[in-house]
C-alpha atoms as a PDB file:
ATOM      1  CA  UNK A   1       3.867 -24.345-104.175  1.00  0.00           C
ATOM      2  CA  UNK A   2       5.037 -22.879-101.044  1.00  0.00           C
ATOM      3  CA  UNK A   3       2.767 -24.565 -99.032  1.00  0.00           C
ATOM      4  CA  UNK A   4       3.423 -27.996-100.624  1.00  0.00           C
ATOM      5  CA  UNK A   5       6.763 -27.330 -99.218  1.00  0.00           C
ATOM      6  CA  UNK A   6       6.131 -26.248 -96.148  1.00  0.00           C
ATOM      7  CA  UNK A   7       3.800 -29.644 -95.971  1.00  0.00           C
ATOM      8  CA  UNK A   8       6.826 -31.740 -96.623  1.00  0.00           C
ATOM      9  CA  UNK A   9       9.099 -30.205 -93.800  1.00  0.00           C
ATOM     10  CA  UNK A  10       6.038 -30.572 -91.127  1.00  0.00           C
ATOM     11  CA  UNK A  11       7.274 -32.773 -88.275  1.00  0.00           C
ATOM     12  CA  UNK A  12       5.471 -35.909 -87.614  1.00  0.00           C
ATOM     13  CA  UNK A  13       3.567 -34.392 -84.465  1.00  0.00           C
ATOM     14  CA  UNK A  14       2.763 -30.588 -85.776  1.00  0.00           C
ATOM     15  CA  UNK A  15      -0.386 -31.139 -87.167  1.00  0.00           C
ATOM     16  CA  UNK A  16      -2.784 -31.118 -84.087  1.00  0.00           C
ATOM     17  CA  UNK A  17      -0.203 -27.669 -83.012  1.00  0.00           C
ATOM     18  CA  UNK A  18      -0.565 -25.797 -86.722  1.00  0.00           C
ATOM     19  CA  UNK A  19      -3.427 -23.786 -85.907  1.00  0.00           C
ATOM     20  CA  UNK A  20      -2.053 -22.600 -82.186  1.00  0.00           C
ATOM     21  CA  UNK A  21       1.413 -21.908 -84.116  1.00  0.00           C
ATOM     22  CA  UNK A  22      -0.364 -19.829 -86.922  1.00  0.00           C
ATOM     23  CA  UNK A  23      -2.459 -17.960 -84.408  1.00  0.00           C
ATOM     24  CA  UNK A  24       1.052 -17.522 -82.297  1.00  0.00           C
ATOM     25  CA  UNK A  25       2.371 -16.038 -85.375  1.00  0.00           C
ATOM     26  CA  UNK A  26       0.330 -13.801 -86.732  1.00  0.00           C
ATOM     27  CA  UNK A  27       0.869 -12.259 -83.342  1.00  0.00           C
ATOM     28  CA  UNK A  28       4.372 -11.691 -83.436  1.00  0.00           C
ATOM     29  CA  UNK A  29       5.372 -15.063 -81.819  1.00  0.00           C
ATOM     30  CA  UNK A  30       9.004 -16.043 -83.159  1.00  0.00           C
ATOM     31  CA  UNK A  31      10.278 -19.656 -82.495  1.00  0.00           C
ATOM     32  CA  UNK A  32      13.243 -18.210 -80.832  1.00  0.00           C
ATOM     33  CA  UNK A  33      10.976 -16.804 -78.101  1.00  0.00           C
ATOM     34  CA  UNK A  34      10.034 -20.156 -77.276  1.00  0.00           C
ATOM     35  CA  UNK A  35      13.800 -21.087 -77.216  1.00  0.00           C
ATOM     36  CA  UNK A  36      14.798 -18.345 -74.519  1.00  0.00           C
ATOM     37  CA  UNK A  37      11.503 -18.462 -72.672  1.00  0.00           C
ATOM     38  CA  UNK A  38      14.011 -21.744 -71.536  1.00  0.00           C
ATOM     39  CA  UNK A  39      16.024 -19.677 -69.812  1.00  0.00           C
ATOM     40  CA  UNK A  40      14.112 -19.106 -66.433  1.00  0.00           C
ATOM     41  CA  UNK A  41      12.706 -22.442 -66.560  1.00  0.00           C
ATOM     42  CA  UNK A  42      16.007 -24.019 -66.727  1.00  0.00           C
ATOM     43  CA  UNK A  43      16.900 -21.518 -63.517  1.00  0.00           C
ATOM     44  CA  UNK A  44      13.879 -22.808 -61.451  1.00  0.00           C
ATOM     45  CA  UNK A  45      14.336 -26.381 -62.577  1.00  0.00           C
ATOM     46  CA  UNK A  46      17.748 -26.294 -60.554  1.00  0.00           C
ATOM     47  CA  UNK A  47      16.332 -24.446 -57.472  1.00  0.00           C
ATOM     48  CA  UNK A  48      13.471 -27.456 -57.621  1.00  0.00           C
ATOM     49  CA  UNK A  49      16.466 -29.724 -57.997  1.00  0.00           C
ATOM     50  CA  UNK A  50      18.294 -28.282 -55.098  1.00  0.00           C
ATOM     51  CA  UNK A  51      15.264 -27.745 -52.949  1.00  0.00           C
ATOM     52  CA  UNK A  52      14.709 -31.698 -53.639  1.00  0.00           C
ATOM     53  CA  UNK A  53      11.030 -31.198 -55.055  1.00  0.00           C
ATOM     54  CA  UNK A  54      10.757 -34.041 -57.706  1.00  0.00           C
ATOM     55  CA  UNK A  55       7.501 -33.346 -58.729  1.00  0.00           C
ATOM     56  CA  UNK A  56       8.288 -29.515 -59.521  1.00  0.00           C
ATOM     57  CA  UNK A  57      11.588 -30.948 -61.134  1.00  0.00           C
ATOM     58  CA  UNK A  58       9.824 -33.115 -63.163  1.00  0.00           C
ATOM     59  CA  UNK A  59       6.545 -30.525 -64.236  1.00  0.00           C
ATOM     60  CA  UNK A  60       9.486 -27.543 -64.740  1.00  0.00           C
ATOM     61  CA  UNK A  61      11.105 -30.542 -67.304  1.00  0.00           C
ATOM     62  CA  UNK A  62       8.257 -31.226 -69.123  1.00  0.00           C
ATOM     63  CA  UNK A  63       7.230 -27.657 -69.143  1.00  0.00           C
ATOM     64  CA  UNK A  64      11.056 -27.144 -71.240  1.00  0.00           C
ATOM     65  CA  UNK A  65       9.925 -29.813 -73.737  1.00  0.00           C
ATOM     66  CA  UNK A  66       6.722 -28.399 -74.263  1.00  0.00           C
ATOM     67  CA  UNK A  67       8.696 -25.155 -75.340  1.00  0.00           C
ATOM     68  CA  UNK A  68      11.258 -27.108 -77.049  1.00  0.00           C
ATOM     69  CA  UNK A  69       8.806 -28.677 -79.557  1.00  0.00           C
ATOM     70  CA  UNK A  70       6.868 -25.694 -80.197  1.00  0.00           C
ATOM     71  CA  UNK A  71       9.636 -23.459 -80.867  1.00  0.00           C
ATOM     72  CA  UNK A  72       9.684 -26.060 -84.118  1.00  0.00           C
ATOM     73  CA  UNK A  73       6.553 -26.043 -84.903  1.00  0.00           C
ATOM     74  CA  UNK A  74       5.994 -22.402 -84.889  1.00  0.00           C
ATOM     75  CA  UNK A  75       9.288 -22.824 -87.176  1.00  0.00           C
ATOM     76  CA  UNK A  76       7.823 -24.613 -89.804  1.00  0.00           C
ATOM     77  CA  UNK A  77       4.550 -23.450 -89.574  1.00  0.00           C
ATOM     78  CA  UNK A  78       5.849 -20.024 -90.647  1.00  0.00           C
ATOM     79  CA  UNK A  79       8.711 -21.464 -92.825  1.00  0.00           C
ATOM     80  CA  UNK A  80      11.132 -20.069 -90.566  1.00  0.00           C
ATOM     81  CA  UNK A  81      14.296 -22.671 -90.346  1.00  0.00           C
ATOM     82  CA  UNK A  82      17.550 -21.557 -90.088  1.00  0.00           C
ATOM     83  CA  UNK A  83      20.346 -23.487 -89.373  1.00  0.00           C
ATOM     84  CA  UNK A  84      21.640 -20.734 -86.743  1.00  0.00           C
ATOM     85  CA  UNK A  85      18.046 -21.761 -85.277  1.00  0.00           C
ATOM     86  CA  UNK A  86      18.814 -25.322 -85.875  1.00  0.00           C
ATOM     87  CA  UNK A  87      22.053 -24.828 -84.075  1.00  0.00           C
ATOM     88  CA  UNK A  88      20.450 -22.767 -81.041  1.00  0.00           C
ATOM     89  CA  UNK A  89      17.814 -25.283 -80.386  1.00  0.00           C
ATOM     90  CA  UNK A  90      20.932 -27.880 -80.409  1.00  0.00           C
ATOM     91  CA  UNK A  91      22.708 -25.961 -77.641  1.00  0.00           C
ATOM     92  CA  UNK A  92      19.573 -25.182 -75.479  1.00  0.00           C
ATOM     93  CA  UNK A  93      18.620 -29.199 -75.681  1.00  0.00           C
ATOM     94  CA  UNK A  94      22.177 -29.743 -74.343  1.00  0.00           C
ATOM     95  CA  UNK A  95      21.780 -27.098 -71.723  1.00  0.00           C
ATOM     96  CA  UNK A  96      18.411 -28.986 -70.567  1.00  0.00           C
ATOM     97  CA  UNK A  97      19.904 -32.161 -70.814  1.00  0.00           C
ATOM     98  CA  UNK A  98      22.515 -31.554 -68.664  1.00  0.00           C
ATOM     99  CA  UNK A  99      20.461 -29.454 -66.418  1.00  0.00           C
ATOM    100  CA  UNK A 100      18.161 -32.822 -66.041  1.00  0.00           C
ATOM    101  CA  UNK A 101      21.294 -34.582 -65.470  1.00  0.00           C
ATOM    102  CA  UNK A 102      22.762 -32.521 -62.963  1.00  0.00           C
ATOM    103  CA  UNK A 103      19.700 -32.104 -61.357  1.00  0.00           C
ATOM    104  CA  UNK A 104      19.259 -36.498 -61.277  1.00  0.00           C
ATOM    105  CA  UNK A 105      22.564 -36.493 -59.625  1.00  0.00           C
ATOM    106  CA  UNK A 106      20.789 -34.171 -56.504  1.00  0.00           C
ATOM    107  CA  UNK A 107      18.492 -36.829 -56.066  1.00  0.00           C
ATOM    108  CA  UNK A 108      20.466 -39.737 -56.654  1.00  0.00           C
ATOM    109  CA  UNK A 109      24.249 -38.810 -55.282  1.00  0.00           C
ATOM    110  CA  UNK A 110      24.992 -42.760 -55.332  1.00  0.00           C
ATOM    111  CA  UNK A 111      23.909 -42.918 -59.637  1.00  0.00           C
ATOM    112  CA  UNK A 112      26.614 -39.770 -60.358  1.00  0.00           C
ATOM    113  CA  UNK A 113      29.222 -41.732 -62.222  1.00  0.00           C
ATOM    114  CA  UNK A 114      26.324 -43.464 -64.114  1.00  0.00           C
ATOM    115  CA  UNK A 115      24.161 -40.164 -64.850  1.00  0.00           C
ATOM    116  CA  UNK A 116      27.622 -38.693 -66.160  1.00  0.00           C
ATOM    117  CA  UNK A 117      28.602 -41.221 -68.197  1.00  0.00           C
ATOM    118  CA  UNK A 118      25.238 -41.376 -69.343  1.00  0.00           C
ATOM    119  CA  UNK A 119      25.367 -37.641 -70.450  1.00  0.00           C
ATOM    120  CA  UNK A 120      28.837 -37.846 -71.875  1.00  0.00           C
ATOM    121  CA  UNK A 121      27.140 -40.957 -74.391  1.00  0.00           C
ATOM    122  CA  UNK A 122      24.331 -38.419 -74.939  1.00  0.00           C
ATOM    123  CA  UNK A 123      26.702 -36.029 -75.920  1.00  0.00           C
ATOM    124  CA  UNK A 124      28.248 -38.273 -78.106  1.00  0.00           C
ATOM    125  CA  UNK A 125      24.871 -39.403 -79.885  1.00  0.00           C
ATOM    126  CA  UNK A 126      24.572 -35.628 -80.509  1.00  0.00           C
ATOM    127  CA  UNK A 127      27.288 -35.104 -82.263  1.00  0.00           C
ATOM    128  CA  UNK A 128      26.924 -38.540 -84.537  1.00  0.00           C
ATOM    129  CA  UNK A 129      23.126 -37.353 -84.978  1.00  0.00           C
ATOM    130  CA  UNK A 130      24.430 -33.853 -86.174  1.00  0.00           C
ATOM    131  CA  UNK A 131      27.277 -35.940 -88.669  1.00  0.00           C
ATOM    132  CA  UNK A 132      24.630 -37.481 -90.134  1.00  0.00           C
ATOM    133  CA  UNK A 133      22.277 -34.653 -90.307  1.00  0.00           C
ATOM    134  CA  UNK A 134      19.638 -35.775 -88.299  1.00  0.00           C
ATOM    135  CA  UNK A 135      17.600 -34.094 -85.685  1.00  0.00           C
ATOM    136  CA  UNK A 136      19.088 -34.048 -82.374  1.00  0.00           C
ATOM    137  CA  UNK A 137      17.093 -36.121 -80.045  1.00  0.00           C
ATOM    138  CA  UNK A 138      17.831 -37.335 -76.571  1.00  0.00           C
ATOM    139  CA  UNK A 139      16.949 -40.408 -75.429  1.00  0.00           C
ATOM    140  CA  UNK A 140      17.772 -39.838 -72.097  1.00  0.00           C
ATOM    141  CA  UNK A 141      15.574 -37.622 -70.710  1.00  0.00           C
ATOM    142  CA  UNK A 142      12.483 -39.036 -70.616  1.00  0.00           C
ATOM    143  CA  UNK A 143      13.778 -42.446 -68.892  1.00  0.00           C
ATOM    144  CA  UNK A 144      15.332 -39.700 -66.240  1.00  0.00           C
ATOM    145  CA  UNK A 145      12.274 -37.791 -65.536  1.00  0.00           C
ATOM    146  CA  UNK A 146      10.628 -41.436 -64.613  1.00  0.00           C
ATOM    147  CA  UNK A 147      13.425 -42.125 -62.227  1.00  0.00           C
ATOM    148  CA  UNK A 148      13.125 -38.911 -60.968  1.00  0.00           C
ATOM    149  CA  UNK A 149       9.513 -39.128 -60.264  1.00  0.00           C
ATOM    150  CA  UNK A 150       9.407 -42.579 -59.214  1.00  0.00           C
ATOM    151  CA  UNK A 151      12.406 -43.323 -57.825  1.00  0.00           C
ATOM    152  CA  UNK A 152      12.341 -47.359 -57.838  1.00  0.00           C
ATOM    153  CA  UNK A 153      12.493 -47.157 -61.713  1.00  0.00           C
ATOM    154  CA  UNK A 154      16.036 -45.592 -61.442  1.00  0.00           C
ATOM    155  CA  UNK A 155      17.974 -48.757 -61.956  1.00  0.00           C
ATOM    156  CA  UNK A 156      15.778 -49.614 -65.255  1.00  0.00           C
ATOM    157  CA  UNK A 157      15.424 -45.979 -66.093  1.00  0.00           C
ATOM    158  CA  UNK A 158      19.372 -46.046 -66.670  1.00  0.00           C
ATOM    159  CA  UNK A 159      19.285 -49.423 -68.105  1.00  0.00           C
ATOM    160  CA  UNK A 160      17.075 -48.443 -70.560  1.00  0.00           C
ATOM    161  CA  UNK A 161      18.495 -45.298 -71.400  1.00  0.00           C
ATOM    162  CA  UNK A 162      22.043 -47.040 -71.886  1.00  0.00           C
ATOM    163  CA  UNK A 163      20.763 -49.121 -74.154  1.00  0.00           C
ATOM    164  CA  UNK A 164      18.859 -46.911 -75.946  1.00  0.00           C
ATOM    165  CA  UNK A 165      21.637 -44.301 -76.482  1.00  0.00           C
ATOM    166  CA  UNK A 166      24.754 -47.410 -77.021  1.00  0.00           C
ATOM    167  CA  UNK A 167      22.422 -49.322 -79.611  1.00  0.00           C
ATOM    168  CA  UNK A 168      22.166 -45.767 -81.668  1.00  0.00           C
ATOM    169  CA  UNK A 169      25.538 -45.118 -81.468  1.00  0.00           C
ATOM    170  CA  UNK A 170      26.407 -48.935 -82.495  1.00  0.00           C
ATOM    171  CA  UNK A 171      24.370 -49.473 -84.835  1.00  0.00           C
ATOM    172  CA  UNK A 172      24.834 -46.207 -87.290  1.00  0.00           C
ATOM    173  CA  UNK A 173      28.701 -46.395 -86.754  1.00  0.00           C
ATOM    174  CA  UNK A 174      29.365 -47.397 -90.445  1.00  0.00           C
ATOM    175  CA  UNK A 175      26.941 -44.848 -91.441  1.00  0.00           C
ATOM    176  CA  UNK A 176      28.929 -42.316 -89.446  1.00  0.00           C
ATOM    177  CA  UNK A 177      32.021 -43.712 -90.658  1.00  0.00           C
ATOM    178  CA  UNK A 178      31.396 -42.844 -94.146  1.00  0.00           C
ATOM    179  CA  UNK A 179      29.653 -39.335 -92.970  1.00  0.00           C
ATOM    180  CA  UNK A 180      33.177 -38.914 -91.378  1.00  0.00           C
ATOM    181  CA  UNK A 181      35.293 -40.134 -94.412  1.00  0.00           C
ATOM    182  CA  UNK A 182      33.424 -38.046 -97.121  1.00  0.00           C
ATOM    183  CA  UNK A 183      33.747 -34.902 -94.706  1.00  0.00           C
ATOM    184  CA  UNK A 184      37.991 -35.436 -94.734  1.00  0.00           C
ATOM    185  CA  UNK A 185      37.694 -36.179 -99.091  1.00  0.00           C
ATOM    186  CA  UNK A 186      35.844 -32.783 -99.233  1.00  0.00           C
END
């Protein structure tokens, strides 16, 4: 029975990752590890930013989201959700956002207003996703790391991470309207 459940809160990618995250922890492995293991990546991702190496940038990135997905499978692999995980794995994706934002804005000075404004929409897409209880997902990083690694894609990197992140936030508004109006009834 417990399994079953655990089989119906499995992500859609943890599958090929259960066996790692069972081996992980049965040696003592929590998910939070993962989460702070962040933590000095995030720190060399902004000297790499600073230092202006892309590549690094963009390997120290991926490396993040590599940790960032398997602190959630090891999660529910071992049953282990919380919501105060749930909530730190919210605050460490905003930390890496805006660390890949801030470090976008090193390599592109002239896209700063854009790569803010971008964030600030992220931001807001956040906080919709968490209104309607949904997993908190950005949709700007990925089109960011492209621009970042090939820098003639920055003009339809944004593009397509603006529309990405204004069609969300359009298209669920009544859905987060009546999120919002059953929250003030309550």
């Amino acid at each position: 029975m417990v399994e079953g459940v655990q089989k119906s809160k499995r992500g859609t990618f943890d599958a090929p990752f259960e066996r790692v995250a069972r081996w992980a922890l049965a040696r003592g492995v929590h998910p939070n590890h993962l989460t702070f293991a962040q933590v000095p990546v995030f720190l060399l991702e902004v000297y790499a930013a600073v230092q202006g190496w892309n590549w690094v940038f963009v390997g120290l990135i991926l490396l993040v989201m590599a940790l960032d997905g398997g602190d959630g499978i090891l999660a529910r692999t071992g049953g282990l959700q919380s919501r105060k995980g749930a909530v730190l794995d919210a605050t460490f994706d905003t930390i890496g956002i805006a660390v890949v934002m801030w470090g976008a804005t090193l390599f592109f000075p002239e896209a700063q207003a854009w790569l803010f404004l971008l964030f600030l929409l992220n931001a807001l897409l956040f906080l919709q996703n968490g209104l309607l209880e949904q997993k908190m997902v950005s949709y700007v990083r990925g089109p960011v790391i492209l621009s970042v690694a090939w820098p003639d894609f920055l003009l339809g990197g944004l593009l397509l991470a603006f529309f990405l992140v204004l069609w969300l936030l359009v298209a669920r508004l009544p859905r987060s309207f009546r999120a919002l109006s059953s929250l003030s009834t309550h």
